[in-house]
N, C-alpha and C. Protein backbone atom coordinates (compact mmCIF):
# COMPACT_ATOMS: atom_id res chain seq x y z
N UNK A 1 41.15 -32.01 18.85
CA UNK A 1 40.37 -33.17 18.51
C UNK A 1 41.04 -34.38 19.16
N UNK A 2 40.37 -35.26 19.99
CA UNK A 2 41.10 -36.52 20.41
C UNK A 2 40.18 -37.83 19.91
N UNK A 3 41.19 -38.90 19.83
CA UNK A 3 40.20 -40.27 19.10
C UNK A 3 39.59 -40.78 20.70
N UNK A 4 38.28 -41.06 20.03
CA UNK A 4 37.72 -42.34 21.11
C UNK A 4 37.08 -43.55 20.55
N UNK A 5 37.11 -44.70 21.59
CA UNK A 5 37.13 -45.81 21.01
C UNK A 5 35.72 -46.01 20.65
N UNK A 6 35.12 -46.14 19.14
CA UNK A 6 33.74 -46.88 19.10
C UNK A 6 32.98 -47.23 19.92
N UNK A 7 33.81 -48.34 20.44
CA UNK A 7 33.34 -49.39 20.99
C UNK A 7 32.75 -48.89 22.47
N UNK A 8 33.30 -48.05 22.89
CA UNK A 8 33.04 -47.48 24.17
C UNK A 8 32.16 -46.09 24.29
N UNK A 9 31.56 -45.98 22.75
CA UNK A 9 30.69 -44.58 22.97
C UNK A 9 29.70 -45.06 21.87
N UNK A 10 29.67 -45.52 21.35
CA UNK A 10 28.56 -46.08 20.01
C UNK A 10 27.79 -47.40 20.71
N UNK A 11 26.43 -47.42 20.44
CA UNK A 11 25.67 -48.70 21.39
C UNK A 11 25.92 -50.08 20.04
N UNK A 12 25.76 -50.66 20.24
CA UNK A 12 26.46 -51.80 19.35
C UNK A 12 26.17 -52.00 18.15
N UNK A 13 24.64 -52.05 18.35
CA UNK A 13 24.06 -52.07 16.83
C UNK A 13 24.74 -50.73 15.68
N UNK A 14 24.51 -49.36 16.62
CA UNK A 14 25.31 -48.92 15.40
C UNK A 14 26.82 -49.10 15.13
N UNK A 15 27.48 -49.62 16.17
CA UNK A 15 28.96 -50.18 15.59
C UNK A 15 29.14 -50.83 14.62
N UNK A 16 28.32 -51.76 14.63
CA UNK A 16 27.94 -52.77 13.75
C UNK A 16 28.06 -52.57 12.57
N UNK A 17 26.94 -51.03 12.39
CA UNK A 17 26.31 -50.56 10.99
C UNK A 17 27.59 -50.26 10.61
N UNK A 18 28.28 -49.33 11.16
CA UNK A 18 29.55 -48.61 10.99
C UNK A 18 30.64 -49.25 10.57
N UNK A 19 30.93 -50.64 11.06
CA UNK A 19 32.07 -51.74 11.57
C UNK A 19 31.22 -52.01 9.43
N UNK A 20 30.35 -52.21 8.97
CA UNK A 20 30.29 -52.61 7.29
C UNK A 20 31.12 -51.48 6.07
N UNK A 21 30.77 -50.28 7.25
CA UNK A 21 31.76 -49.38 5.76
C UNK A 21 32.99 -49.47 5.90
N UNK A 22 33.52 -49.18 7.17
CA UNK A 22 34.90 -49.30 7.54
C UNK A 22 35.41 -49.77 8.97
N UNK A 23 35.70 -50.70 8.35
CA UNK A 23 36.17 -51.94 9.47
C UNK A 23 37.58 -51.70 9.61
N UNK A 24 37.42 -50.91 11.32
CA UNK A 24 39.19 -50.90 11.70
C UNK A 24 39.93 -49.27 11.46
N UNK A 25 38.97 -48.91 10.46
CA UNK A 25 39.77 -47.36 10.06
C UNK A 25 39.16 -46.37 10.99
N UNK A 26 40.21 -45.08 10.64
CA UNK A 26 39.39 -43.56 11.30
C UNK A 26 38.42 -43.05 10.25
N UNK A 27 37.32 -43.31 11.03
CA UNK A 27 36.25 -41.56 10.72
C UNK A 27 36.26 -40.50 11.30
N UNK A 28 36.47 -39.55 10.74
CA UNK A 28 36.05 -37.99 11.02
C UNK A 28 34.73 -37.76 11.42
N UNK A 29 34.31 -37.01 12.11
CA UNK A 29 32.82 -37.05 12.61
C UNK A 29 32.76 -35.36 12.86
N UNK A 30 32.46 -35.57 12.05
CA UNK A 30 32.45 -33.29 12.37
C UNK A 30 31.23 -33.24 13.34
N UNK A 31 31.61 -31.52 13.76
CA UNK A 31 30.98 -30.95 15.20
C UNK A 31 29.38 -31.21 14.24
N UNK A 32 28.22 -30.68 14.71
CA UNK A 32 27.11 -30.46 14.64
C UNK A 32 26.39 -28.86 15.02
N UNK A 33 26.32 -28.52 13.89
CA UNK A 33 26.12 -26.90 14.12
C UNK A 33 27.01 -26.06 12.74
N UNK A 34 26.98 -25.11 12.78
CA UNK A 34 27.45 -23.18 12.00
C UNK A 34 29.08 -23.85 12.45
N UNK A 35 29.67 -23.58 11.24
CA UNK A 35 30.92 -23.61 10.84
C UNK A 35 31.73 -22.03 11.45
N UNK A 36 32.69 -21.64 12.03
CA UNK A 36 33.35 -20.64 12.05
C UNK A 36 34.31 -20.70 10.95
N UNK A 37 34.79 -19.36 10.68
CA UNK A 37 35.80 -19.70 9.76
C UNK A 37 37.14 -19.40 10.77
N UNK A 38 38.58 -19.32 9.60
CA UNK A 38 39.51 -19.62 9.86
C UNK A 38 39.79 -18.40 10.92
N UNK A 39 40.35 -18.07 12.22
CA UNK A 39 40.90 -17.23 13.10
C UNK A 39 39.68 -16.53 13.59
N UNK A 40 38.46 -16.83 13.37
CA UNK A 40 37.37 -16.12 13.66
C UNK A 40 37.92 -16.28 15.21
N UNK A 41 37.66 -17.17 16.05
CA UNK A 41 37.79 -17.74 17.48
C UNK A 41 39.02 -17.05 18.26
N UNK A 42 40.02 -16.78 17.67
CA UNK A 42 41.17 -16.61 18.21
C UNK A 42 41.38 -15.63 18.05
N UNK A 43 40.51 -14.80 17.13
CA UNK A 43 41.02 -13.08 16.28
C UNK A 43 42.17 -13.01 15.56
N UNK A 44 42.43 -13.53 15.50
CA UNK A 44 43.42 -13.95 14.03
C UNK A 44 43.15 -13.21 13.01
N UNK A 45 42.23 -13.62 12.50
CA UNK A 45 41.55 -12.91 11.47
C UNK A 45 41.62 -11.26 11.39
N UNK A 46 41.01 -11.15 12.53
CA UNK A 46 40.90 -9.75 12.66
C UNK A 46 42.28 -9.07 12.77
N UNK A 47 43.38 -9.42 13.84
CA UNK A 47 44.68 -8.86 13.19
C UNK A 47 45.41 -8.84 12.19
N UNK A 48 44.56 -10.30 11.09
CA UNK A 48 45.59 -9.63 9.76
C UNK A 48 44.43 -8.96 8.98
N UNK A 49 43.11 -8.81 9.10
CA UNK A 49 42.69 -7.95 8.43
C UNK A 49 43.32 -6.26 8.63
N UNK A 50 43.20 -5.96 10.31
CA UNK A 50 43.68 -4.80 10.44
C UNK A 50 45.04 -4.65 9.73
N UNK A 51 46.49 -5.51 9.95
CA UNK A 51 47.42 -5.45 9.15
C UNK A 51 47.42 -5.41 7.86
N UNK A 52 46.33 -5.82 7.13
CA UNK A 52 46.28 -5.83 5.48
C UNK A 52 45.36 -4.48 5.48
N UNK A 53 44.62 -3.83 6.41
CA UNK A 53 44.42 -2.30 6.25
C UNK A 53 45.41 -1.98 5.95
N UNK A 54 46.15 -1.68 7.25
CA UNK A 54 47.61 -0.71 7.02
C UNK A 54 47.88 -0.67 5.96
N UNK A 55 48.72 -1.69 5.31
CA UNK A 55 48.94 -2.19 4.23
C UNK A 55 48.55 -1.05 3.06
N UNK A 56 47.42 -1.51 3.16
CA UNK A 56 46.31 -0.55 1.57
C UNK A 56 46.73 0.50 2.02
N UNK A 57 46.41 0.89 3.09
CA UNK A 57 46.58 2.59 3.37
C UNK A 57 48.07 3.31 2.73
N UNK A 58 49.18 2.28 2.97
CA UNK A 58 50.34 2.60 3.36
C UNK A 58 50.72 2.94 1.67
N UNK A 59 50.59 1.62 1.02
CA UNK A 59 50.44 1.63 -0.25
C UNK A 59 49.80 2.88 -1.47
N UNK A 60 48.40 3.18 -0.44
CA UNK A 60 47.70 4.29 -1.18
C UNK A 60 48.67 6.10 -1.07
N UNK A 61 49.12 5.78 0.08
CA UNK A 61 50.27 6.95 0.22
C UNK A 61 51.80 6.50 -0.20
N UNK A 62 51.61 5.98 -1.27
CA UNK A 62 52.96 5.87 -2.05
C UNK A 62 54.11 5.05 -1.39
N UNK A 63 53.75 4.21 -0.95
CA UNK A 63 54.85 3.38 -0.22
C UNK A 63 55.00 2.15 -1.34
N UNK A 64 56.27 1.84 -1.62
CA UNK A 64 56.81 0.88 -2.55
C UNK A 64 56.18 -0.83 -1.93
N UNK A 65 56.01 -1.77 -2.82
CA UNK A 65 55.72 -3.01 -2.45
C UNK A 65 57.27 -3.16 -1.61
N UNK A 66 57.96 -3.25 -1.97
CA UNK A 66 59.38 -3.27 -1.48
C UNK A 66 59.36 -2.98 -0.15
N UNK A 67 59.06 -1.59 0.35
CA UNK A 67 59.36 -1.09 1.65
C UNK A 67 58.38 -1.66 2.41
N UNK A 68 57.09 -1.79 1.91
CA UNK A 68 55.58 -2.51 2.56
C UNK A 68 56.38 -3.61 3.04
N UNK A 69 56.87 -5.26 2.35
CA UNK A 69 57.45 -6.27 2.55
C UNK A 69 58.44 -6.10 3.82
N UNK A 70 59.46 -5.01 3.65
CA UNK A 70 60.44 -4.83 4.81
C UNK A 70 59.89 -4.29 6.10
N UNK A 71 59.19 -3.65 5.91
CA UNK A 71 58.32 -3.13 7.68
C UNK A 71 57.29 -3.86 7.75
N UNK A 72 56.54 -4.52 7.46
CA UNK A 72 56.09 -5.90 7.84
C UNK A 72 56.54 -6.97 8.08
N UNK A 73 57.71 -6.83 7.54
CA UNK A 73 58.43 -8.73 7.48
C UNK A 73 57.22 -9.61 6.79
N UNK A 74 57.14 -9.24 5.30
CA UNK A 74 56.35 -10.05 4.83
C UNK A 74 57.05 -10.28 3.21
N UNK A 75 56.58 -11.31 2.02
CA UNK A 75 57.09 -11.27 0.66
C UNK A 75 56.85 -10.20 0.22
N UNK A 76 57.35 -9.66 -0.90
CA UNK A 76 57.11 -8.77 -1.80
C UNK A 76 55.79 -9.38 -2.38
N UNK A 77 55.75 -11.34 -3.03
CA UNK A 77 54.47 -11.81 -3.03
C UNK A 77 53.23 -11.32 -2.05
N UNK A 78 53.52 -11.62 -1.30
CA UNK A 78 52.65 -11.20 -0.42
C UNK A 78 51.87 -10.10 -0.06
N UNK A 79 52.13 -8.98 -0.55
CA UNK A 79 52.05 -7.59 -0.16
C UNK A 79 51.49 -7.67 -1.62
N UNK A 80 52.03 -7.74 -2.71
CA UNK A 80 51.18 -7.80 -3.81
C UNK A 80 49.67 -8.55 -4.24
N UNK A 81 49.74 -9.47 -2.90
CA UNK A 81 48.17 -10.19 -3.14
C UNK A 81 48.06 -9.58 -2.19
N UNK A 82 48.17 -8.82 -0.93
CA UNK A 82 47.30 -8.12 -0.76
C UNK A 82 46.58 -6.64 -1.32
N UNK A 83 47.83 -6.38 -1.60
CA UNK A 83 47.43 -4.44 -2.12
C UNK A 83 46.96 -4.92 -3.90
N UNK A 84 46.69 -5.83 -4.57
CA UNK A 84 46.11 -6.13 -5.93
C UNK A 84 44.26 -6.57 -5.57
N UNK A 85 44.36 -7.23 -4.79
CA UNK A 85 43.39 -8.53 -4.51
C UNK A 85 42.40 -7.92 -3.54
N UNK A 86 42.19 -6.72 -3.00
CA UNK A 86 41.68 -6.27 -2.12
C UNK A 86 41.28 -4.68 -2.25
N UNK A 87 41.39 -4.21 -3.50
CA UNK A 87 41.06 -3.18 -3.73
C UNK A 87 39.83 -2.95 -4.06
């Protein structure tokens, strides 16, 4: 996201309108369109879903929250909201 100046992309009159609610501050101006969610874009998402597979799987074959946490490099918290929260 980068700032641009009002003044140089808004035609005056609506500066104007704009310049009455907030004179001088930042507005946020969200995109226009369908929201993605979080890692959708990057697949993010999708690698920790696949990793929070494993996970369940690993879990369902008797693997300790403990050992889950250490071969992931993740909390013991962590491994417990996933293998509780997702069943």
């Amino acid at each position: 996201m980068s700032y641009k100046n009002a003044a140089e992309i808004l035609p005056s009159h609506l500066l104007e309108q704009v310049q009455k609610y907030i004179d001088g501050g930042l507005v946020y101006i969200p995109k226009n369109g369908k929201k993605t969610g979080w890692g959708c874009l990057s697949g993010a998402r999708k690698s920790i879903d696949i990793r929070n597979s494993k996970i369940l799987n690993l879990h369902s074959q008797g693997y300790s929250i403990s050992e889950l946490a250490d071969k992931f490099y993740l909390s013991e918290e962590t491994i417990k909201k996933i293998v509780y929260n997702k069943k």
